[in-house]
N, C-alpha and C. Protein backbone atom coordinates (compact mmCIF):
# COMPACT_ATOMS: atom_id res chain seq x y z
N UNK A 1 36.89 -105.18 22.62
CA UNK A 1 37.97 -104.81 23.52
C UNK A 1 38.98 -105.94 23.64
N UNK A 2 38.78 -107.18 23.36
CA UNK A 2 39.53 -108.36 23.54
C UNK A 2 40.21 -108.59 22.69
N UNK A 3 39.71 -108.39 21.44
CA UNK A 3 40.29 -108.28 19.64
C UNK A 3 41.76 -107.22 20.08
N UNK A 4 41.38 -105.69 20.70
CA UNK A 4 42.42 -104.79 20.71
C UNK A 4 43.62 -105.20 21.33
N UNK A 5 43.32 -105.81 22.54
CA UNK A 5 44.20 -106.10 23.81
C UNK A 5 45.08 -107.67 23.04
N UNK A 6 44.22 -108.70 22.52
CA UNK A 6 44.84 -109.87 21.42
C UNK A 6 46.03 -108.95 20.22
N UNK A 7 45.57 -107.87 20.01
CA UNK A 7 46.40 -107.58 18.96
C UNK A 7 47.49 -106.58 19.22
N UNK A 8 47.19 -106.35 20.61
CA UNK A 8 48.34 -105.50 21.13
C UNK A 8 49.68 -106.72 21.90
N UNK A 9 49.24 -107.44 22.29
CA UNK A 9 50.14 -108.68 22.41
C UNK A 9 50.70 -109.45 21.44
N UNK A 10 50.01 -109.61 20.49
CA UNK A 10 50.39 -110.12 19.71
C UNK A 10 51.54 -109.46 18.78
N UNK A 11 51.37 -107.93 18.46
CA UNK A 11 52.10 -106.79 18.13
C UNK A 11 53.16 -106.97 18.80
N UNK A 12 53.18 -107.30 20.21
CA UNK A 12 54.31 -107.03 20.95
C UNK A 12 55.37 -107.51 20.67
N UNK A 13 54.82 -109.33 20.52
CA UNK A 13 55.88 -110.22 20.45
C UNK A 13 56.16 -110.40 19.56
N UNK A 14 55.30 -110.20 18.06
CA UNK A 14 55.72 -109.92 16.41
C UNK A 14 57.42 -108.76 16.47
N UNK A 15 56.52 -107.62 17.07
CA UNK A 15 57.67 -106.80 17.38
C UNK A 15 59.02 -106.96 17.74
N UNK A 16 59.19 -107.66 19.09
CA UNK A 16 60.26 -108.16 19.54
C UNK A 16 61.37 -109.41 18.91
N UNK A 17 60.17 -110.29 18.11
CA UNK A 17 60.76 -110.93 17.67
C UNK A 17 61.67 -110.45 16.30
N UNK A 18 60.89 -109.53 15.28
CA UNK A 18 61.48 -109.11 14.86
C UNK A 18 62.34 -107.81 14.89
N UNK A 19 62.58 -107.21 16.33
CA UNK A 19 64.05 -106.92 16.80
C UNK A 19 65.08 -107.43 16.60
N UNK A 20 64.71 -108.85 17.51
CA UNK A 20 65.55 -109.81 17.41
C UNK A 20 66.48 -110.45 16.25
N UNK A 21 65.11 -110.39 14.93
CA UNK A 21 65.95 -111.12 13.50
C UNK A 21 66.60 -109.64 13.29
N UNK A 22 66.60 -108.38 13.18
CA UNK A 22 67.14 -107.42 12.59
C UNK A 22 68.06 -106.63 13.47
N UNK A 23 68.07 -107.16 14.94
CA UNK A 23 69.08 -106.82 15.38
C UNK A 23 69.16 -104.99 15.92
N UNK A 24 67.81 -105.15 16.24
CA UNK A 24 67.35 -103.69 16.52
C UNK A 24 66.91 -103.78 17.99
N UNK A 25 67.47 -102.63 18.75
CA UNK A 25 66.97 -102.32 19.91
C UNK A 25 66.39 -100.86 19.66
N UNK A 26 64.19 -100.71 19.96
CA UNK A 26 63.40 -100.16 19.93
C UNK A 26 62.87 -99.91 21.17
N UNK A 27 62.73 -100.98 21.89
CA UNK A 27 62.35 -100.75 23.06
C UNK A 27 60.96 -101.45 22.96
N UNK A 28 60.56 -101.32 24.35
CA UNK A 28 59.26 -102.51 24.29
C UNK A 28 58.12 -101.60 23.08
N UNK A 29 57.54 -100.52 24.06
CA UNK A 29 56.82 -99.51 23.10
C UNK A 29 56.25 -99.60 21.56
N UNK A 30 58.33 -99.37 21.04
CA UNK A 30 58.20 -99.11 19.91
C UNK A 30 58.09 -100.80 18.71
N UNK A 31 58.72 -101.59 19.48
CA UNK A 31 58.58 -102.97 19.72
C UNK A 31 56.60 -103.45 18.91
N UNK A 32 56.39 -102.99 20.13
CA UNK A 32 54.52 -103.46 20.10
C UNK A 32 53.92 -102.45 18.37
N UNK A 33 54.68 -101.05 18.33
CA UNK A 33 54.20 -100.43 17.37
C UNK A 33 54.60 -100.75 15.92
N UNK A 34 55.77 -101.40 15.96
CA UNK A 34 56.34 -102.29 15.08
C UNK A 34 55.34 -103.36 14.65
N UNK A 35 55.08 -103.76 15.39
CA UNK A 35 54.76 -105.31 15.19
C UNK A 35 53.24 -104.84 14.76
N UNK A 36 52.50 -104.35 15.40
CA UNK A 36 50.94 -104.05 15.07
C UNK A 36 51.12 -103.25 13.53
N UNK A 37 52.10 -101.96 13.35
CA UNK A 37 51.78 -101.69 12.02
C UNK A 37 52.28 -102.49 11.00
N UNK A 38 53.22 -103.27 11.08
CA UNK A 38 53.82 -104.39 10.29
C UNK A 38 52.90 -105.54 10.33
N UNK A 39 52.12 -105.94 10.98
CA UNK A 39 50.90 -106.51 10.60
C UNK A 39 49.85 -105.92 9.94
N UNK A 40 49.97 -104.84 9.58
CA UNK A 40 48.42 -104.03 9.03
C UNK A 40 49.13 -103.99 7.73
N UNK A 41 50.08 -103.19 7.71
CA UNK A 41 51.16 -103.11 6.27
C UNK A 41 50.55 -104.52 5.26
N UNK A 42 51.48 -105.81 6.29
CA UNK A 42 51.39 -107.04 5.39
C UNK A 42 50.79 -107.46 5.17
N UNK A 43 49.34 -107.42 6.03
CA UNK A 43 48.39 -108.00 5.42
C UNK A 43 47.34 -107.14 4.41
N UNK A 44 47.77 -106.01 4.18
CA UNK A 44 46.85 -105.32 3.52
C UNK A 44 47.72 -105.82 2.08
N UNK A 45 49.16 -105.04 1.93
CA UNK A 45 50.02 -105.79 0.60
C UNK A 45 49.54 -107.36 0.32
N UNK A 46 48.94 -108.19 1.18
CA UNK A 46 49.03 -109.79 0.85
C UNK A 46 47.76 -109.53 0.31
N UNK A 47 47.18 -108.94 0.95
CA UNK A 47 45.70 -109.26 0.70
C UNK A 47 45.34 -108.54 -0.72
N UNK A 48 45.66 -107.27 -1.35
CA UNK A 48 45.60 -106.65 -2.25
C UNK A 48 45.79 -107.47 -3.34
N UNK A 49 47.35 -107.85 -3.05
CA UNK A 49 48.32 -108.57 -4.24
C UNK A 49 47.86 -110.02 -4.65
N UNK A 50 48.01 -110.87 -3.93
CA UNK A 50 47.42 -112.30 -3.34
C UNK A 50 46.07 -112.65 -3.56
N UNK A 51 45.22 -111.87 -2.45
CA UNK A 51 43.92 -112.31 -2.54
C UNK A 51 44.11 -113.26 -1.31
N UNK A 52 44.90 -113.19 -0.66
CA UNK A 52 44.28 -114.31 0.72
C UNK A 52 44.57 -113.52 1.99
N UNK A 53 44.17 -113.97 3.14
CA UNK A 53 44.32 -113.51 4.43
C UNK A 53 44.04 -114.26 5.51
N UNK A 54 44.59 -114.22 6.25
CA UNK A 54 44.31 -115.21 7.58
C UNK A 54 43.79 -114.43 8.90
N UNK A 55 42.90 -115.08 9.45
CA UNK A 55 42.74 -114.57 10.68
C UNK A 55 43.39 -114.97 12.29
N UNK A 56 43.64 -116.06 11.91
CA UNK A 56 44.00 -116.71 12.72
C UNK A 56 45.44 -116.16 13.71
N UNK A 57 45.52 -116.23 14.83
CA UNK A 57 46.27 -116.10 15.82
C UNK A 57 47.67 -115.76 14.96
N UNK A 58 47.96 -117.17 14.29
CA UNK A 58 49.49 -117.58 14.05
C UNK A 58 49.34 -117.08 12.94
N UNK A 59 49.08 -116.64 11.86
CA UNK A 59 49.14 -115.73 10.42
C UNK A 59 49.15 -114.26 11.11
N UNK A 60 48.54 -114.16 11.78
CA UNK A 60 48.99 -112.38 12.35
C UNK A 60 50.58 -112.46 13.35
N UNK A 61 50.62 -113.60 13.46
CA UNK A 61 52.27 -113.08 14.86
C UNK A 61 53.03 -113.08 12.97
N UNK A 62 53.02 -113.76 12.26
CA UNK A 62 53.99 -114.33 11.14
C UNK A 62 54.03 -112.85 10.69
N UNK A 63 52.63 -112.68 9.72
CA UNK A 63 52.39 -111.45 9.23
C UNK A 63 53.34 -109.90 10.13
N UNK A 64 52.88 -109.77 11.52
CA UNK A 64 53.47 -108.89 12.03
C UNK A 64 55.23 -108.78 12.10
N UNK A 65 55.48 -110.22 12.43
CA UNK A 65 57.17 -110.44 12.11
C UNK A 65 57.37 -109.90 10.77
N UNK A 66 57.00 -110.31 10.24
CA UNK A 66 57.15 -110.11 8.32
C UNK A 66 57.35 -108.29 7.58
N UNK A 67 56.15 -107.79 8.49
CA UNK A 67 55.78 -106.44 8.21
C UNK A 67 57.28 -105.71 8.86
N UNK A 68 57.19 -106.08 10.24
CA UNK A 68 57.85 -105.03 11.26
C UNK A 68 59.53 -105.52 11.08
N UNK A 69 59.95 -106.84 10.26
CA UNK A 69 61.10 -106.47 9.62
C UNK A 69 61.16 -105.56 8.83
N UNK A 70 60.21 -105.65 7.74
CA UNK A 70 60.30 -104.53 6.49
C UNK A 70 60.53 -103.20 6.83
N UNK A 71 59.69 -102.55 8.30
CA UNK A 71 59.45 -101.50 8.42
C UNK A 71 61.33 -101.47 9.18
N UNK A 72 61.87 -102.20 10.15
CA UNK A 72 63.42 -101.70 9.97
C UNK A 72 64.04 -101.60 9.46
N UNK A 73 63.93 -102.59 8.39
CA UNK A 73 64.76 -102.46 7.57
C UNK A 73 64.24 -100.91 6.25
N UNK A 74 62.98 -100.34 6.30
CA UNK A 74 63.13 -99.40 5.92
C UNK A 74 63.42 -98.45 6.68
N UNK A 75 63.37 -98.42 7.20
CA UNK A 75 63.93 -97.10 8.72
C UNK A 75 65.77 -97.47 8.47
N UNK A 76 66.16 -97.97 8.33
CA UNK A 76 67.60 -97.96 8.22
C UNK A 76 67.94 -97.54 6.93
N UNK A 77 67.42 -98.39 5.88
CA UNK A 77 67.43 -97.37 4.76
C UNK A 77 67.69 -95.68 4.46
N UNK A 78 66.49 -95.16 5.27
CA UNK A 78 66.08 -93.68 5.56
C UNK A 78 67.05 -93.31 5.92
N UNK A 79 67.71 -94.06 7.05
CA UNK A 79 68.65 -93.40 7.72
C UNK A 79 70.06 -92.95 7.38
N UNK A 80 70.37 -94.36 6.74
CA UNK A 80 71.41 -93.97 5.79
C UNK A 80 71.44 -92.60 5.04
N UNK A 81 70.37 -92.99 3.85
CA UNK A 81 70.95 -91.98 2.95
C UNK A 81 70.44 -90.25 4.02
N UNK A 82 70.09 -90.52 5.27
CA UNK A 82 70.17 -88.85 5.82
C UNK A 82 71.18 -88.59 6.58
């Protein structure tokens, strides 16, 4: 239960932060959902491709920033061409 609640915070502020670099207003919510699936995204691609993974605190906020840009910047993509 502590793992979930660590990774829902952590989601949050991955999230927000990468609002912030992309210049997206999501809202807190969508913010936290950002950031948690943009951490699962990147570390599954790192880990596949790579072969490494971190557990640690600060490789998941990075990872989640990393992911939950990608994921706006594909959502804008989408959007465009609709």
């Amino acid at each position: 239960m502590v793992g979930f609640i660590i990774a829902l915070i952590i989601g949050g502020i991955a999230g927000a932060i990468a609002a912030r670099l992309m210049n997206a207003d999501f809202g807190l919510v969508m913010n936290v959902i950002l950031g948690i699936a943009g951490a699962f995204i990147f570390n599954i691609v790192v880990f596949i491709v790579f072969g490494i993974g971190g557990g640690n605190i600060l490789w998941q906020l990075l990872a989640g920033v990393i992911g939950a840009c990608a994921l706006i910047w594909g959502y804008r993509q989408y959007k465009q061409r609709s």
